[in-house]
PDB file of N, CA and C in Angstrom:
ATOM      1  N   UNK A   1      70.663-191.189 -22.268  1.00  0.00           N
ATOM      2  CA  UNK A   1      71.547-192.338 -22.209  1.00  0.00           C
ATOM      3  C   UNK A   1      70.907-193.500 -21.462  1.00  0.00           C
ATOM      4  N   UNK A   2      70.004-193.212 -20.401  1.00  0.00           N
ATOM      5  CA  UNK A   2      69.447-194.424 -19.940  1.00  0.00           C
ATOM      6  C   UNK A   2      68.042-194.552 -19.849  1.00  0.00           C
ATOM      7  N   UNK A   3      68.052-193.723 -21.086  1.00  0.00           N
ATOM      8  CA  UNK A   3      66.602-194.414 -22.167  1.00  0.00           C
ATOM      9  C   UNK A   3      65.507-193.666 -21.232  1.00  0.00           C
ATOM     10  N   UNK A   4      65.090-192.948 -20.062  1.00  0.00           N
ATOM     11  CA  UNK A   4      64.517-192.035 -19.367  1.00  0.00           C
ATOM     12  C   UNK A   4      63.837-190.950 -19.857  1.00  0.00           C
ATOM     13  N   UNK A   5      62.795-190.764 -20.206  1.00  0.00           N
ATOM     14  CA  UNK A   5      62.108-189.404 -20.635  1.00  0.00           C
ATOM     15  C   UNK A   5      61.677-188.453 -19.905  1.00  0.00           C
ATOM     16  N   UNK A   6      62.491-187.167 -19.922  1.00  0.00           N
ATOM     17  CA  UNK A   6      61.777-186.396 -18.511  1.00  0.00           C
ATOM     18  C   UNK A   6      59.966-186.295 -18.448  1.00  0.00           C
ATOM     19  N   UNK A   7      60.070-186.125 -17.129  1.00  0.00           N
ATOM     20  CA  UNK A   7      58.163-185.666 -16.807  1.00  0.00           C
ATOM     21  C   UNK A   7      57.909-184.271 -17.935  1.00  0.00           C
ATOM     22  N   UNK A   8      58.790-183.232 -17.873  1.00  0.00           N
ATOM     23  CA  UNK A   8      58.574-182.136 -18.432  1.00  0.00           C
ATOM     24  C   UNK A   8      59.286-181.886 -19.395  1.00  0.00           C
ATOM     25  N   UNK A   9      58.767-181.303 -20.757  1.00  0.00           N
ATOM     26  CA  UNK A   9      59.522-181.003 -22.115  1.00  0.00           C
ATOM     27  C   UNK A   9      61.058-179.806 -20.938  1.00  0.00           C
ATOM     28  N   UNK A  10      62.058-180.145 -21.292  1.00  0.00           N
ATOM     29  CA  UNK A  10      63.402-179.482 -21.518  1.00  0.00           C
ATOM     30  C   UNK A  10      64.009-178.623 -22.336  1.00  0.00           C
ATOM     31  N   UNK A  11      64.499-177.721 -22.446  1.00  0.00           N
ATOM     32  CA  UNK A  11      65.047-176.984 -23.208  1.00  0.00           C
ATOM     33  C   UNK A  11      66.207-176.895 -23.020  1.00  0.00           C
ATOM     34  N   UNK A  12      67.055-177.487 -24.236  1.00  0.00           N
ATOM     35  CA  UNK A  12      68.906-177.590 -24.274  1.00  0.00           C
ATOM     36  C   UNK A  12      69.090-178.279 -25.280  1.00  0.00           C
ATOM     37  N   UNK A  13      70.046-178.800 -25.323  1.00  0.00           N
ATOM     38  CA  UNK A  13      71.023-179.465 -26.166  1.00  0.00           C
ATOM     39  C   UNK A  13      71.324-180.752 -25.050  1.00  0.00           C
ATOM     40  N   UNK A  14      71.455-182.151 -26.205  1.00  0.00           N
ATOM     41  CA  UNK A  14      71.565-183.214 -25.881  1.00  0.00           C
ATOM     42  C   UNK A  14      73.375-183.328 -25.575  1.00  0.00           C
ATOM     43  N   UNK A  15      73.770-182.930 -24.735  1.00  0.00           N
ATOM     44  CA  UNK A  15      74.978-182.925 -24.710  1.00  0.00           C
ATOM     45  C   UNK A  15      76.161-184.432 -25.116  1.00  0.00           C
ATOM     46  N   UNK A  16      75.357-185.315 -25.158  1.00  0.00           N
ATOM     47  CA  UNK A  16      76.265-186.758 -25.670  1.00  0.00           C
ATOM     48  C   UNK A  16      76.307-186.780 -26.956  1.00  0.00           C
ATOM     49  N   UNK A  17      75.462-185.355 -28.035  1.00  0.00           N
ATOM     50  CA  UNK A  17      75.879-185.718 -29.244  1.00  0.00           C
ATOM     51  C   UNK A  17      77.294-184.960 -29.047  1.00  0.00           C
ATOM     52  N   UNK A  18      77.635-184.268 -28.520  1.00  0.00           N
ATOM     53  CA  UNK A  18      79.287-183.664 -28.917  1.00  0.00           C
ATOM     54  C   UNK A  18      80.214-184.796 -28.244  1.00  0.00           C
ATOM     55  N   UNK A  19      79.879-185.721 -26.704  1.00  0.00           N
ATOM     56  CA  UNK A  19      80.651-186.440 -26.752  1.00  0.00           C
ATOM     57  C   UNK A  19      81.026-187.571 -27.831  1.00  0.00           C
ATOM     58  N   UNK A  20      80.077-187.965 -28.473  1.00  0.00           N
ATOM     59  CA  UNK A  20      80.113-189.103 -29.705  1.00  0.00           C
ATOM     60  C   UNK A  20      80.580-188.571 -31.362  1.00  0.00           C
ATOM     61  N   UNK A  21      80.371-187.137 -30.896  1.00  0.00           N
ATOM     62  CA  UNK A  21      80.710-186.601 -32.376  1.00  0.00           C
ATOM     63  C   UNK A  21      79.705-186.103 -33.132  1.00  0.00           C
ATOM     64  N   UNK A  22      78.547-187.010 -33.008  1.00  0.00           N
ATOM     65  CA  UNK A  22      77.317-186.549 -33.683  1.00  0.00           C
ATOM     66  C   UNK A  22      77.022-184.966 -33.846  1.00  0.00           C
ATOM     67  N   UNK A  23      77.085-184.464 -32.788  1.00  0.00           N
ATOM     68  CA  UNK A  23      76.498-182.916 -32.139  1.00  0.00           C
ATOM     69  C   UNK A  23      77.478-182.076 -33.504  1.00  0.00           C
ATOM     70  N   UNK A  24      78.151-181.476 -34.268  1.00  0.00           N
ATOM     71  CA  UNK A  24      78.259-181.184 -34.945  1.00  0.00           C
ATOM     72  C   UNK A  24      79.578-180.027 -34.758  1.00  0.00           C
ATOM     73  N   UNK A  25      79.438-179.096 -35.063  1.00  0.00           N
ATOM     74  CA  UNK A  25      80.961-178.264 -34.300  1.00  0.00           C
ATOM     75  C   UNK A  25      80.590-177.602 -33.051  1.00  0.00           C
ATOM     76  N   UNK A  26      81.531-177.672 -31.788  1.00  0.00           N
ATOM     77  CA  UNK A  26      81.617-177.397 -30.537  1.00  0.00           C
ATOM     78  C   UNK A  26      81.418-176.093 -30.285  1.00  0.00           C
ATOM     79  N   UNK A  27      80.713-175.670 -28.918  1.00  0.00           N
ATOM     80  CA  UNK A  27      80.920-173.993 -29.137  1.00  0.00           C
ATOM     81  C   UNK A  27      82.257-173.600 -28.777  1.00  0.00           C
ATOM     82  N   UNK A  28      82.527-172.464 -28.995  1.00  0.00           N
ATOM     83  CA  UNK A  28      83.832-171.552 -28.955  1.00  0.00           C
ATOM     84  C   UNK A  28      83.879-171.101 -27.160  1.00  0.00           C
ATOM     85  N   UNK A  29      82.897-170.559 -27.384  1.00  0.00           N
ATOM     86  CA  UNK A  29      82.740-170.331 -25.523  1.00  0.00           C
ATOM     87  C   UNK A  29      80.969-170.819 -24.945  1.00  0.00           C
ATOM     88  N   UNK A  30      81.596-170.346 -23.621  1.00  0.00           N
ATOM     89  CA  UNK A  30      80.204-170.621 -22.653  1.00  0.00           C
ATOM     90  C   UNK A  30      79.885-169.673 -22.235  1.00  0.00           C
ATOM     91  N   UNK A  31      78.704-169.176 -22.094  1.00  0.00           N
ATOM     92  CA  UNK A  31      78.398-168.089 -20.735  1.00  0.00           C
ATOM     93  C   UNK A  31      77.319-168.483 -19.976  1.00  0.00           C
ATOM     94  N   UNK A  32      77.081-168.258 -19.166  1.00  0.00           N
ATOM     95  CA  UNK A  32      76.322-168.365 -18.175  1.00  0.00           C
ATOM     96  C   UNK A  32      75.988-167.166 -17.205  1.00  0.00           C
ATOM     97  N   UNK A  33      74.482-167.060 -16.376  1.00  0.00           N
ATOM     98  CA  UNK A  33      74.345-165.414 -15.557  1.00  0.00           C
ATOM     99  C   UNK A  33      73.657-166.330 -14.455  1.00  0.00           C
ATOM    100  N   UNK A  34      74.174-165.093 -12.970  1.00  0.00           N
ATOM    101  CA  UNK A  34      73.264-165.470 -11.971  1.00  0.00           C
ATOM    102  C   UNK A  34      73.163-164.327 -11.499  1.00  0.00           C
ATOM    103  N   UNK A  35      71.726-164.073 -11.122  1.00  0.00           N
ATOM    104  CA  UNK A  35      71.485-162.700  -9.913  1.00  0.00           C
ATOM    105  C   UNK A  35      71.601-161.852 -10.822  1.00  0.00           C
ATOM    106  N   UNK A  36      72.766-160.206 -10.682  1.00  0.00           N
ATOM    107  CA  UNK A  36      73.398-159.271 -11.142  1.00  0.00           C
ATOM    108  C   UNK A  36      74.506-159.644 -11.896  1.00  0.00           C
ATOM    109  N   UNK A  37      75.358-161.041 -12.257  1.00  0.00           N
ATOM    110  CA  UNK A  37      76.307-161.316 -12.423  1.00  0.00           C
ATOM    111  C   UNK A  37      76.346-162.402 -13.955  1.00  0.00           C
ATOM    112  N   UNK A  38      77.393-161.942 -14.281  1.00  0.00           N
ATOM    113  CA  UNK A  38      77.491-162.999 -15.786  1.00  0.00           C
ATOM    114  C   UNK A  38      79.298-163.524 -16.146  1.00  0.00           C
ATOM    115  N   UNK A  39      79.187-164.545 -16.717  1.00  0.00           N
ATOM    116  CA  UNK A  39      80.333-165.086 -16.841  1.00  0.00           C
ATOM    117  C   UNK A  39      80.110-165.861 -18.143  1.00  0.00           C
ATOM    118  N   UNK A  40      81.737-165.593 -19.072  1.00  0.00           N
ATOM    119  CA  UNK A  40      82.094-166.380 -20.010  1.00  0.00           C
ATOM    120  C   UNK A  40      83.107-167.093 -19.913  1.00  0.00           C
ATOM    121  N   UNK A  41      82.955-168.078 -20.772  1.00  0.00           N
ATOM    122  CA  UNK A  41      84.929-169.013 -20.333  1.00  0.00           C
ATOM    123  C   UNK A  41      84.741-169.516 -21.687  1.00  0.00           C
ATOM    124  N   UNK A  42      85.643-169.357 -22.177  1.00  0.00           N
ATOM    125  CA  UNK A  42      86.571-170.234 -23.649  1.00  0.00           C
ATOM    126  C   UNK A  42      87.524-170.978 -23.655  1.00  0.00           C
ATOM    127  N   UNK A  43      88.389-171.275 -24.692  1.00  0.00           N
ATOM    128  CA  UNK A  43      89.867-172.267 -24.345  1.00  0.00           C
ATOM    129  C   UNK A  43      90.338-171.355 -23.798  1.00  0.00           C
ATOM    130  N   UNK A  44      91.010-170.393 -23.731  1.00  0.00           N
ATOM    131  CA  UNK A  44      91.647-169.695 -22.927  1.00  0.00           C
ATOM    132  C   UNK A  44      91.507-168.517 -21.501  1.00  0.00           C
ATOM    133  N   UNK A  45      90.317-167.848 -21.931  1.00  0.00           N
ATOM    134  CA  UNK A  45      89.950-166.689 -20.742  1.00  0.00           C
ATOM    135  C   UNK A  45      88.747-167.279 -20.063  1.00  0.00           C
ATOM    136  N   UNK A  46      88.789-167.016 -18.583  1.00  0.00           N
ATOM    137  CA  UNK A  46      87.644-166.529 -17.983  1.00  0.00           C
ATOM    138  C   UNK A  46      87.033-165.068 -17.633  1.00  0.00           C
ATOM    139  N   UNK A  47      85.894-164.772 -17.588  1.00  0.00           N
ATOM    140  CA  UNK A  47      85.447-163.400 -17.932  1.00  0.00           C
ATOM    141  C   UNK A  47      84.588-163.261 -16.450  1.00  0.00           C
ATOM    142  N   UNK A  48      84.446-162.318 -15.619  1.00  0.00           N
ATOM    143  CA  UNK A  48      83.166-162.304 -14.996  1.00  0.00           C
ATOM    144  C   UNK A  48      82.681-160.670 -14.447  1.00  0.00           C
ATOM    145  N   UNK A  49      81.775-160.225 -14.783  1.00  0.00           N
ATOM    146  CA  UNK A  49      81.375-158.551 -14.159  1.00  0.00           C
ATOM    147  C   UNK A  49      79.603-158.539 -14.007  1.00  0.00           C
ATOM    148  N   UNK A  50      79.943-157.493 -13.584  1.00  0.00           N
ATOM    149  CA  UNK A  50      78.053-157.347 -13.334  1.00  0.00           C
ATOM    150  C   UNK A  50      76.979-157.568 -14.899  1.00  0.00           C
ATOM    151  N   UNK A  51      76.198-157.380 -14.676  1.00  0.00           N
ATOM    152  CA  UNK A  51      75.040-157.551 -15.772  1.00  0.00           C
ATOM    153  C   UNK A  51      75.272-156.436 -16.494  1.00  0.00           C
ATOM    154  N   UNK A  52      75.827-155.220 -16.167  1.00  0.00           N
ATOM    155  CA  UNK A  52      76.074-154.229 -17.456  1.00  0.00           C
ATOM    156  C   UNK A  52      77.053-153.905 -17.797  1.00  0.00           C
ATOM    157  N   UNK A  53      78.067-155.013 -17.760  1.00  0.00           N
ATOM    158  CA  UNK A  53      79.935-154.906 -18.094  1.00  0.00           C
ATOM    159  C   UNK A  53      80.570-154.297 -17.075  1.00  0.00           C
ATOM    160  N   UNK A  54      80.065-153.714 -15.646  1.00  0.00           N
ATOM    161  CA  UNK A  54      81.137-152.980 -15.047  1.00  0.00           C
ATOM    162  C   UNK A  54      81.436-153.774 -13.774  1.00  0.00           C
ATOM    163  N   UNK A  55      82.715-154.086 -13.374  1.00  0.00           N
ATOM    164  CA  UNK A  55      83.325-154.636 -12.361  1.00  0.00           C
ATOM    165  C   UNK A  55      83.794-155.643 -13.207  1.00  0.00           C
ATOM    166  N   UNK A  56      84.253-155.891 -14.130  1.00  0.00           N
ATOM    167  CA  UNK A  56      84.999-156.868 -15.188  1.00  0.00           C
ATOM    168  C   UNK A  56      85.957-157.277 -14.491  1.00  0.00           C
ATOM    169  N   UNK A  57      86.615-158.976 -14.408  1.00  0.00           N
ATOM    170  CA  UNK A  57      87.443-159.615 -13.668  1.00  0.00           C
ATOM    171  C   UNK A  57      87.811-160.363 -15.392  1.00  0.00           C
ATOM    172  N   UNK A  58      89.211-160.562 -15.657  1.00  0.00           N
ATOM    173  CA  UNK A  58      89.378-161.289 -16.525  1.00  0.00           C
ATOM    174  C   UNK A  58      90.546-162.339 -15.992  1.00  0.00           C
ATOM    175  N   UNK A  59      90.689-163.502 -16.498  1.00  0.00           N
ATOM    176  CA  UNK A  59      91.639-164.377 -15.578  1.00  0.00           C
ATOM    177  C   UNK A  59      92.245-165.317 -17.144  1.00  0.00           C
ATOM    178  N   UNK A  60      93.312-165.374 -17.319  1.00  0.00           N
ATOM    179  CA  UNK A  60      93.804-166.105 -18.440  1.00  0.00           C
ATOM    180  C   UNK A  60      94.432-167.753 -17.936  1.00  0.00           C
ATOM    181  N   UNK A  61      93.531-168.740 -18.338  1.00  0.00           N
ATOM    182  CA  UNK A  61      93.425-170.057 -17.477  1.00  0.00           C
ATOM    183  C   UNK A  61      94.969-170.950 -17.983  1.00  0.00           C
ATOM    184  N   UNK A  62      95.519-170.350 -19.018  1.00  0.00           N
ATOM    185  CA  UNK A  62      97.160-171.508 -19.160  1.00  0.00           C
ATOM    186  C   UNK A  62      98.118-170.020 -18.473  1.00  0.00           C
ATOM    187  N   UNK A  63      97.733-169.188 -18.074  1.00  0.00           N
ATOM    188  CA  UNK A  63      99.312-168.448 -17.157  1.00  0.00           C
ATOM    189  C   UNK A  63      98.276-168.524 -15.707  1.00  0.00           C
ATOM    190  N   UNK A  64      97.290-168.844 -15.875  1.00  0.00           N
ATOM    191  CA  UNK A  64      97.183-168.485 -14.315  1.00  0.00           C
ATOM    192  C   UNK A  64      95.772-169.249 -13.799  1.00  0.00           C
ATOM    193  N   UNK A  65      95.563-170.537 -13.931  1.00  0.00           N
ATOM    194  CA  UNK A  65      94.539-171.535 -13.654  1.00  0.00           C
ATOM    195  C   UNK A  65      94.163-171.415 -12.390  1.00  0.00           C
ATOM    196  N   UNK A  66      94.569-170.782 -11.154  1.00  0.00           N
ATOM    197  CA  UNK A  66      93.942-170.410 -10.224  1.00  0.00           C
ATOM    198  C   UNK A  66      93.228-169.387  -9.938  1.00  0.00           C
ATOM    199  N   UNK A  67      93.423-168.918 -11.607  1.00  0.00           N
ATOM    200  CA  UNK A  67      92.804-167.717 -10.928  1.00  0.00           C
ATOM    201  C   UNK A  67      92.775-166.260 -10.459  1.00  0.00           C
ATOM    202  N   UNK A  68      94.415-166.249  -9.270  1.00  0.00           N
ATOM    203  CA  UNK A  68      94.967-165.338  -8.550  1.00  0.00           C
ATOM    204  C   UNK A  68      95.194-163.745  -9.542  1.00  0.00           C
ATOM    205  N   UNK A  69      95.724-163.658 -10.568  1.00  0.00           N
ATOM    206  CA  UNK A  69      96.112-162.298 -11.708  1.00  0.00           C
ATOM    207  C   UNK A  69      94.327-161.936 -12.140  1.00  0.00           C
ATOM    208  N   UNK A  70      94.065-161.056 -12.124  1.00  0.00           N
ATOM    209  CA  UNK A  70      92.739-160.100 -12.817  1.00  0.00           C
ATOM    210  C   UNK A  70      93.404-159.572 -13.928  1.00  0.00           C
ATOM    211  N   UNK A  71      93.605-159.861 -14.894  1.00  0.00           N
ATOM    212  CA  UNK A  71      94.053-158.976 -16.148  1.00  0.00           C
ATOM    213  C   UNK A  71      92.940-158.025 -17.227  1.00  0.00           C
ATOM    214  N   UNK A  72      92.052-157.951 -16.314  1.00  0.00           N
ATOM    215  CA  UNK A  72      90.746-157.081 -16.897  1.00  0.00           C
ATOM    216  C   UNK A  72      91.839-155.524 -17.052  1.00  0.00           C
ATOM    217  N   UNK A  73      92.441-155.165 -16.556  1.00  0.00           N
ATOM    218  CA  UNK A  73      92.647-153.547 -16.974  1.00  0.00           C
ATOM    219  C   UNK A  73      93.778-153.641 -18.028  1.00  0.00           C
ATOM    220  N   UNK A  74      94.496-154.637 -18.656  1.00  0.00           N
ATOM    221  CA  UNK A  74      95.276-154.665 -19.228  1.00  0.00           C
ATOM    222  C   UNK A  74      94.501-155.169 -20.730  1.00  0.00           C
ATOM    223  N   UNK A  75      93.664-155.693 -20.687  1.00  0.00           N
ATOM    224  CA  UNK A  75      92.745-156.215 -21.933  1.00  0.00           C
ATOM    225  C   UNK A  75      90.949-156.020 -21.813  1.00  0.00           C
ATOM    226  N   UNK A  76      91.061-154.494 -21.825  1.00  0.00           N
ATOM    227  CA  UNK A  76      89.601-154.082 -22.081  1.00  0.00           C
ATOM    228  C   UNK A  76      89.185-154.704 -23.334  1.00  0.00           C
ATOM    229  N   UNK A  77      89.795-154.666 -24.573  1.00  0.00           N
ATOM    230  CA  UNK A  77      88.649-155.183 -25.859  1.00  0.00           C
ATOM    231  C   UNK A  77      88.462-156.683 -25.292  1.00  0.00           C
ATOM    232  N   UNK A  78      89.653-157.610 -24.814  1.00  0.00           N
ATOM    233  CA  UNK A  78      89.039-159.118 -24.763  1.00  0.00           C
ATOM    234  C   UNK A  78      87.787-158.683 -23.806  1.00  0.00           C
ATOM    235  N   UNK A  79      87.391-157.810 -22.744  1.00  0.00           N
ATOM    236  CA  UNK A  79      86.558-157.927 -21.789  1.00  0.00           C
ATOM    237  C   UNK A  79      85.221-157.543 -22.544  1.00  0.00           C
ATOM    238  N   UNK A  80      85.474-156.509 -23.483  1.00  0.00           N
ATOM    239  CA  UNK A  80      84.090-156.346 -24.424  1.00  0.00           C
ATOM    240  C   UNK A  80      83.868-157.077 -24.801  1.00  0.00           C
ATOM    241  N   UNK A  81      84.609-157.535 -25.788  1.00  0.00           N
ATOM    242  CA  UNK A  81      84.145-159.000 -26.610  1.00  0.00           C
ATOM    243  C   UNK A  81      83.606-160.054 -25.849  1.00  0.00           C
ATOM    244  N   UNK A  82      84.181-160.114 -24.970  1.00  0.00           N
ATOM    245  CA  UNK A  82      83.540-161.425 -23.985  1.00  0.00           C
ATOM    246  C   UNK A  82      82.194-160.932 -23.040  1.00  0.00           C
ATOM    247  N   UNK A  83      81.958-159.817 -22.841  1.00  0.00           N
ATOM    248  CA  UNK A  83      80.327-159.093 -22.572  1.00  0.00           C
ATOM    249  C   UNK A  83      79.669-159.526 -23.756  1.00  0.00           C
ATOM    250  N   UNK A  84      80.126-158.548 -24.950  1.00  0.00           N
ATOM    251  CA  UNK A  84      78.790-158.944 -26.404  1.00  0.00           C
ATOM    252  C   UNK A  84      78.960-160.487 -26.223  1.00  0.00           C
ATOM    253  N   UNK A  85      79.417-161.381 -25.782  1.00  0.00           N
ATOM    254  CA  UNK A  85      79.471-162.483 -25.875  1.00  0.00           C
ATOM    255  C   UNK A  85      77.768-163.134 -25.319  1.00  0.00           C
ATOM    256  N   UNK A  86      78.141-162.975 -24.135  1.00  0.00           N
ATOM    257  CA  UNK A  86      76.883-162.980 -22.705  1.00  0.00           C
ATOM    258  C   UNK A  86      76.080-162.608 -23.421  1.00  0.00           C
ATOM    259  N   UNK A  87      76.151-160.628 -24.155  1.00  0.00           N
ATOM    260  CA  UNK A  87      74.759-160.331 -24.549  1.00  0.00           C
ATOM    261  C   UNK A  87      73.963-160.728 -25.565  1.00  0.00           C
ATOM    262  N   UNK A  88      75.140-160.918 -26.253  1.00  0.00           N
ATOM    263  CA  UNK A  88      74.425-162.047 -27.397  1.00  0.00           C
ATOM    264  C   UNK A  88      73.462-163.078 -27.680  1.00  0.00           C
ATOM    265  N   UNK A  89      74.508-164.326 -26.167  1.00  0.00           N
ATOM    266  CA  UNK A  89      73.334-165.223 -26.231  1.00  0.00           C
ATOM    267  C   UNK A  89      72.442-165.085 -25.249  1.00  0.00           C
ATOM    268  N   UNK A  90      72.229-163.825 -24.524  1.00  0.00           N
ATOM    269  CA  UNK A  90      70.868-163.304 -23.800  1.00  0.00           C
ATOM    270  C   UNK A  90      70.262-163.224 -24.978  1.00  0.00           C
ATOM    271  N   UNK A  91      70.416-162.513 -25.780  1.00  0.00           N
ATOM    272  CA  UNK A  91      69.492-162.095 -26.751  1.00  0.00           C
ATOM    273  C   UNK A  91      69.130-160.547 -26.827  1.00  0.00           C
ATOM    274  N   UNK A  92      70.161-159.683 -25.819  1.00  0.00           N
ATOM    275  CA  UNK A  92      70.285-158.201 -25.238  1.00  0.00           C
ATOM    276  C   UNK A  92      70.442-157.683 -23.929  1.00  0.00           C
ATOM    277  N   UNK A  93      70.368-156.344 -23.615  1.00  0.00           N
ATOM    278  CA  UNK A  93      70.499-156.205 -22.337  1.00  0.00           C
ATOM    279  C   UNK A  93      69.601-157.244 -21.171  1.00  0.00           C
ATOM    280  N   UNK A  94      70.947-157.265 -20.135  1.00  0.00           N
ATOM    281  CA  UNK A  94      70.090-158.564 -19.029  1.00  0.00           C
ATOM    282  C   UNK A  94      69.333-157.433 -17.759  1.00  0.00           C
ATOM    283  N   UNK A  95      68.545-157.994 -17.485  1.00  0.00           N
ATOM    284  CA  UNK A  95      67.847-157.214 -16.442  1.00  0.00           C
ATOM    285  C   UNK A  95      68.681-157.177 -15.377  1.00  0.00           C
ATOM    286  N   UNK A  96      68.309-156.036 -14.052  1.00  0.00           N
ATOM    287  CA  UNK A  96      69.204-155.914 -13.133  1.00  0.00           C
ATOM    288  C   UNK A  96      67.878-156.126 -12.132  1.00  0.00           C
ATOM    289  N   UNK A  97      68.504-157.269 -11.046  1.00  0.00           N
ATOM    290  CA  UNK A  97      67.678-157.579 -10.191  1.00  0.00           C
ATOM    291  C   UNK A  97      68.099-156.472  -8.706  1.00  0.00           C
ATOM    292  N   UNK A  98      67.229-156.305  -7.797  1.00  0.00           N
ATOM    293  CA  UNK A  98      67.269-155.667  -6.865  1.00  0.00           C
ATOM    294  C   UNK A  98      67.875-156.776  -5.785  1.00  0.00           C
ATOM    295  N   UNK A  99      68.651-156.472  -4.683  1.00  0.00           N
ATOM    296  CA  UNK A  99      69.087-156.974  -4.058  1.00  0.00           C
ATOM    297  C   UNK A  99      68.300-156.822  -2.323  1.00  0.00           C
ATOM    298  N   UNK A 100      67.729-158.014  -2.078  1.00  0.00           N
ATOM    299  CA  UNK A 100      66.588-157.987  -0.593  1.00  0.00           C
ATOM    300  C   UNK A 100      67.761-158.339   0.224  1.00  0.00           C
ATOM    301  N   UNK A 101      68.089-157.701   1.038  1.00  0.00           N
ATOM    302  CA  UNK A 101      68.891-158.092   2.099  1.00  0.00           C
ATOM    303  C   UNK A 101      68.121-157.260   3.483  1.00  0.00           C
ATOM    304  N   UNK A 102      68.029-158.455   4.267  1.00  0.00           N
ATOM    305  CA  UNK A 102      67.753-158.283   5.666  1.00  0.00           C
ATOM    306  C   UNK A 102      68.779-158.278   6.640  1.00  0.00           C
ATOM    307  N   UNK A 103      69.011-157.826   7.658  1.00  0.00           N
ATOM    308  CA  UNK A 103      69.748-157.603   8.677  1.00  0.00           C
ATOM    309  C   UNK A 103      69.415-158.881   9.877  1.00  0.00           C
ATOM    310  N   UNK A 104      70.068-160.322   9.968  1.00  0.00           N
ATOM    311  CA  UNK A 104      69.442-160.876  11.087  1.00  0.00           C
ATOM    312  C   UNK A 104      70.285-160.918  12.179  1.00  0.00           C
ATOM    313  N   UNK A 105      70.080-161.198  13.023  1.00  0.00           N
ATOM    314  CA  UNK A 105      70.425-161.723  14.470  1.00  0.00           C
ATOM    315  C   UNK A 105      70.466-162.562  14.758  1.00  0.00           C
ATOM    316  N   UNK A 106      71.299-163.136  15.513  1.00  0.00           N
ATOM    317  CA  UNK A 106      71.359-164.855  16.197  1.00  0.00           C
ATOM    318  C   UNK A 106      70.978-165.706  14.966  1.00  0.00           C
ATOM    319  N   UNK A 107      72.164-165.538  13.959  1.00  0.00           N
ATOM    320  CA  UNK A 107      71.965-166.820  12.975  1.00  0.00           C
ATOM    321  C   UNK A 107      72.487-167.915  13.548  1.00  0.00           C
ATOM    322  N   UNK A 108      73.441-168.263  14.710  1.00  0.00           N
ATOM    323  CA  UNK A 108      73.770-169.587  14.773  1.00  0.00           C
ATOM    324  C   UNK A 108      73.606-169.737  16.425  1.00  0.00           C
ATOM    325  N   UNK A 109      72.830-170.729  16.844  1.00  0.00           N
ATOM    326  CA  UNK A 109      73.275-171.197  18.154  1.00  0.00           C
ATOM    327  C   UNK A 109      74.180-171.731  19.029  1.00  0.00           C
ATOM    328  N   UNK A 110      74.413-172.078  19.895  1.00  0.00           N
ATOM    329  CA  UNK A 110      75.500-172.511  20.121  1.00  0.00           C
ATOM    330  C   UNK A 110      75.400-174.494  20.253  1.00  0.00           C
ATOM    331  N   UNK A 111      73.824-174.666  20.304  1.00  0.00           N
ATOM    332  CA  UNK A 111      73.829-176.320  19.980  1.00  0.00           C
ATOM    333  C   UNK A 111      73.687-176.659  18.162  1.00  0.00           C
ATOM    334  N   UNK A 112      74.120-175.568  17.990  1.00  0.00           N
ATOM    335  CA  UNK A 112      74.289-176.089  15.645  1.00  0.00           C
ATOM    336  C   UNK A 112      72.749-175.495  15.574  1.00  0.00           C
ATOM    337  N   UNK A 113      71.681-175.069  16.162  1.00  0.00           N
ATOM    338  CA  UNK A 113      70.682-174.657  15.446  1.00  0.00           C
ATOM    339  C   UNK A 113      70.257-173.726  15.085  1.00  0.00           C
ATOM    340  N   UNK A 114      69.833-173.048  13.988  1.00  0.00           N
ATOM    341  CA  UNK A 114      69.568-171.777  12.965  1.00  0.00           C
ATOM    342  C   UNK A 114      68.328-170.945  13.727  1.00  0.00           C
ATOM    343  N   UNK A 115      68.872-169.594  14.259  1.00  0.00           N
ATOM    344  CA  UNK A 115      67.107-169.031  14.411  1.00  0.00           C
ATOM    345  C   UNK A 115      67.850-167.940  14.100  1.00  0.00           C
ATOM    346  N   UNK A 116      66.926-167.149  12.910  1.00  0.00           N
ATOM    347  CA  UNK A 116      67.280-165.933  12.436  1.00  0.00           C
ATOM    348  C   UNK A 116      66.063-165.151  12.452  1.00  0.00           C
ATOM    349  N   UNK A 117      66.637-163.862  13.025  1.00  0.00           N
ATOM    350  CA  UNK A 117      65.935-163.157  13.487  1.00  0.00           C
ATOM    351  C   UNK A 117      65.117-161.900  12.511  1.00  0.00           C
ATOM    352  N   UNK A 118      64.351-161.467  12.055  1.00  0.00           N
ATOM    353  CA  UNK A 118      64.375-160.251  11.227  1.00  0.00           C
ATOM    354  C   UNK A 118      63.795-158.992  11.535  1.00  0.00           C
ATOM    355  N   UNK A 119      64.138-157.621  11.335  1.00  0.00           N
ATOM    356  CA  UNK A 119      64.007-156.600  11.678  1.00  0.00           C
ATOM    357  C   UNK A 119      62.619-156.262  10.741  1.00  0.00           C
ATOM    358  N   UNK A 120      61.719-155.945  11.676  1.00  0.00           N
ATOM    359  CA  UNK A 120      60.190-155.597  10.627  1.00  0.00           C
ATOM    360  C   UNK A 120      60.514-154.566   9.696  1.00  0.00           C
ATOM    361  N   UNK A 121      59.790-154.535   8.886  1.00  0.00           N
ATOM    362  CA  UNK A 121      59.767-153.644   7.304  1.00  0.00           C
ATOM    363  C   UNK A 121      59.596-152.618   7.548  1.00  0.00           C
TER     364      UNK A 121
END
């Protein structure tokens, strides 16, 4: 839009062709993954569980836009469907990352400054 060419080739979709119309028919849903974790949202559901469907949270956004109701145990197929969703546009199973967690000490001072401490390996 303001005529700018990135430094580096991009990979996506020009998102102002769907605002103008150009872009052609809209997707149905979104998903998106971070870490161990993946999430879909459509017009109606939000979806979110680990990278291999288990811990499924489902949230239906016109009875309950905050959020608060999990209706994952009451609608297992919407929760499948909305996994093959994710796995789909992965392109298949998502990898499972290992989780590094350190144990620190004295993360906060008492003048606001950060010294964290770590326990050797």
């Amino acid at each position: 839009l303001l005529g700018i060419e990135p430094a580096e080739p991009l990979e996506g979709l020009n998102l102002w062709n769907f605002v103008d119309g150009s872009g052609g028919q809209r997707r149905q849903y979104v998903t998106s993954a971070f870490n161990n974790y993946v999430w879909c949202r459509d017009d109606r559901y939000v979806y979110m569980a680990r990278n291999d469907g288990a811990e499924a949270r489902l949230y239906d956004m016109e009875a309950d836009p905050e959020q608060l109701h999990d209706i994952a145990a009451a609608k297992p197929e919407l929760c499948r469907e909305m996994f093959q969703r994710v796995l789909a546009d992965a392109g298949g199973p998502l990898p499972n990352y290992p989780l590094l967690r350190y144990l620190a000490t004295e993360w906060y001072r008492l003048d606001g400054s950060i010294d964290m401490v770590y326990p050797s390996r």
